[in-house]
Protein backbone atom coordinates (compact mmCIF):
# COMPACT_ATOMS: atom_id res chain seq x y z
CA UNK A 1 48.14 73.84 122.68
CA UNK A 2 49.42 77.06 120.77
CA UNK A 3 51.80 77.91 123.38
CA UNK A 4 53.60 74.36 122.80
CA UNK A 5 53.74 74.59 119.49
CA UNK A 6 54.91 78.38 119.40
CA UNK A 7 57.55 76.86 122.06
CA UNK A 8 58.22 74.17 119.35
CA UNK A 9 58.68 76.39 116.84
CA UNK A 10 61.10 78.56 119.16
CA UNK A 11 63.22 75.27 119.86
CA UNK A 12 64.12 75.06 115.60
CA UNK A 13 66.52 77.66 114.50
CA UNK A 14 65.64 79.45 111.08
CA UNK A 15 66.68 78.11 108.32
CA UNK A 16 68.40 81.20 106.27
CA UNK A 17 67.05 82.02 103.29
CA UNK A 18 69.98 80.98 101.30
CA UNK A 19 70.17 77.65 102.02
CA UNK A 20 66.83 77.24 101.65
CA UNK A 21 66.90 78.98 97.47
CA UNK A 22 70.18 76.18 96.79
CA UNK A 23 68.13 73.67 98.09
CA UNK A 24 64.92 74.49 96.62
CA UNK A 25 67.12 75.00 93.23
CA UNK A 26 68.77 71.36 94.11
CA UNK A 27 65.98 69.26 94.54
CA UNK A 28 64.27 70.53 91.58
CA UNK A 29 67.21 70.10 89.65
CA UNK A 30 67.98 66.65 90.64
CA UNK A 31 63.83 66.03 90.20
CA UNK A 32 62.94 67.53 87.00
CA UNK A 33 66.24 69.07 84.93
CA UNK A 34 67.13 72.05 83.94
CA UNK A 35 64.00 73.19 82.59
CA UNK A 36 62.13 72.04 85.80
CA UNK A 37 63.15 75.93 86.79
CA UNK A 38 60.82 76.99 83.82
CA UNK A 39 58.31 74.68 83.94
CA UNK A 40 54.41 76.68 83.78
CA UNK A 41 56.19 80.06 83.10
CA UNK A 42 54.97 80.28 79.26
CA UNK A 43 51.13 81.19 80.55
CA UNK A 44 52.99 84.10 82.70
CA UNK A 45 54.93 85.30 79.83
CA UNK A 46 52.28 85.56 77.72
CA UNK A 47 50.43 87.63 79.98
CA UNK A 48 53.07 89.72 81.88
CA UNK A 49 54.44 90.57 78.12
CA UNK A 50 51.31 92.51 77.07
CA UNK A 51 50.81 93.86 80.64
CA UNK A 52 53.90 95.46 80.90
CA UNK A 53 53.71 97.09 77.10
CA UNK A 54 50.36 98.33 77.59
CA UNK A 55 51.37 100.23 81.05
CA UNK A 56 54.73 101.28 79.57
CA UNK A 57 53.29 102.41 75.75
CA UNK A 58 50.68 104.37 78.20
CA UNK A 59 52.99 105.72 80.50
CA UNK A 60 54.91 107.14 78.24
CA UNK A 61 52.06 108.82 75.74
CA UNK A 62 50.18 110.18 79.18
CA UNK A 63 53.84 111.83 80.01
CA UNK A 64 53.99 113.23 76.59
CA UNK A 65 50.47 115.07 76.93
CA UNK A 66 51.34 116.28 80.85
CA UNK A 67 54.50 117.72 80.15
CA UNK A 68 54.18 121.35 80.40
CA UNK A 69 55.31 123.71 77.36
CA UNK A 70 58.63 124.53 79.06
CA UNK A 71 59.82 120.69 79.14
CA UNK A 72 59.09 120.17 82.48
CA UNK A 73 56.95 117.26 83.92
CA UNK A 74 55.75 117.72 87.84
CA UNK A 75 56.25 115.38 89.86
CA UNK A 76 52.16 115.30 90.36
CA UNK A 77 51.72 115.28 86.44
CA UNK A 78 54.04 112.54 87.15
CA UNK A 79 52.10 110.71 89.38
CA UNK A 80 48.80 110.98 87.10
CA UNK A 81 50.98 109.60 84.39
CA UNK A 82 51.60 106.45 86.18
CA UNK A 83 48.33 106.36 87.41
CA UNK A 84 46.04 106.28 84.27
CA UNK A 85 49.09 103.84 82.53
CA UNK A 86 47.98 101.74 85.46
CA UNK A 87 44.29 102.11 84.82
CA UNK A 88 44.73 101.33 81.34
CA UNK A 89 47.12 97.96 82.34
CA UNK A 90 43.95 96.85 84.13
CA UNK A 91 41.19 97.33 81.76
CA UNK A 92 42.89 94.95 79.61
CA UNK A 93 44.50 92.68 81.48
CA UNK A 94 42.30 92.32 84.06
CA UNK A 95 40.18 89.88 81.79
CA UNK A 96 43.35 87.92 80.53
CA UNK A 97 43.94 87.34 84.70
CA UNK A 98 40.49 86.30 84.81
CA UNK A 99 40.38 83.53 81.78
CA UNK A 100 43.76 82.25 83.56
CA UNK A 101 41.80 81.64 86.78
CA UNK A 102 39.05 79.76 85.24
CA UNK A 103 41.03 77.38 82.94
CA UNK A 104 43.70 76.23 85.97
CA UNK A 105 40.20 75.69 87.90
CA UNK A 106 39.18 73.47 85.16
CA UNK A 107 42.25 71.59 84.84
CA UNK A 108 41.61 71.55 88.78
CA UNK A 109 38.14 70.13 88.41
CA UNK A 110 39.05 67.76 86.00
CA UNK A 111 42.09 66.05 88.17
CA UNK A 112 40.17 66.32 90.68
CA UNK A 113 37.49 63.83 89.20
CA UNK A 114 39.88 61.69 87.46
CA UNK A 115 40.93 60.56 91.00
């Protein structure tokens, strides 16, 4: 059985990835519009927003405090840098990602039951 449909699957050339992005961008045109393309992206930038100014605000206050007195800034005090910006990123956002989760399972649950 998986050998025929790995030999199936052999038989249809690849569809390049090209072709398939214009045609993924066509039908959704034709289907929903313009705005089709941005349809569901407010809840991600509403959350990616403050995710990326938390690690960035971070990053660049831990850099501040690890640069040595001569100017420098290792590439390990680098590292550590990006690493506790990181840390900080996910003690706040980690909850926003969480509330996310639970409401689309809600508005799951609820189609779910109206049909």
């Amino acid at each position: 059985m998986l050998a025929a449909m790995v030999v199936k699957a052999a038989d249809k050339p690849p569809e390049p990835p090209k072709q398939f992005a214009l045609d993924c961008f066509r039908k959704t045109y034709a289907a929903e519009g313009y705005f089709g393309m941005y349809r569901g992206s407010g809840v991600n930038i509403l959350l990616i927003t403050p995710e990326k100014a938390i690690k960035l605000a971070c990053n660049d206050m831990f850099r501040h405090y690890l640069t040595l007195k001569d100017g420098t800034l290792p590439i390990p005090r680098q590292m550590l840098a990006g690493g506790m910006a990181g840390a900080c990123q996910i003690v706040v956002t980690t909850p926003m990602e969480l509330l996310k989760i639970q409401m689309q399972d809600a508005v799951t649950m609820v189609m779910t039951c109206l049909t």
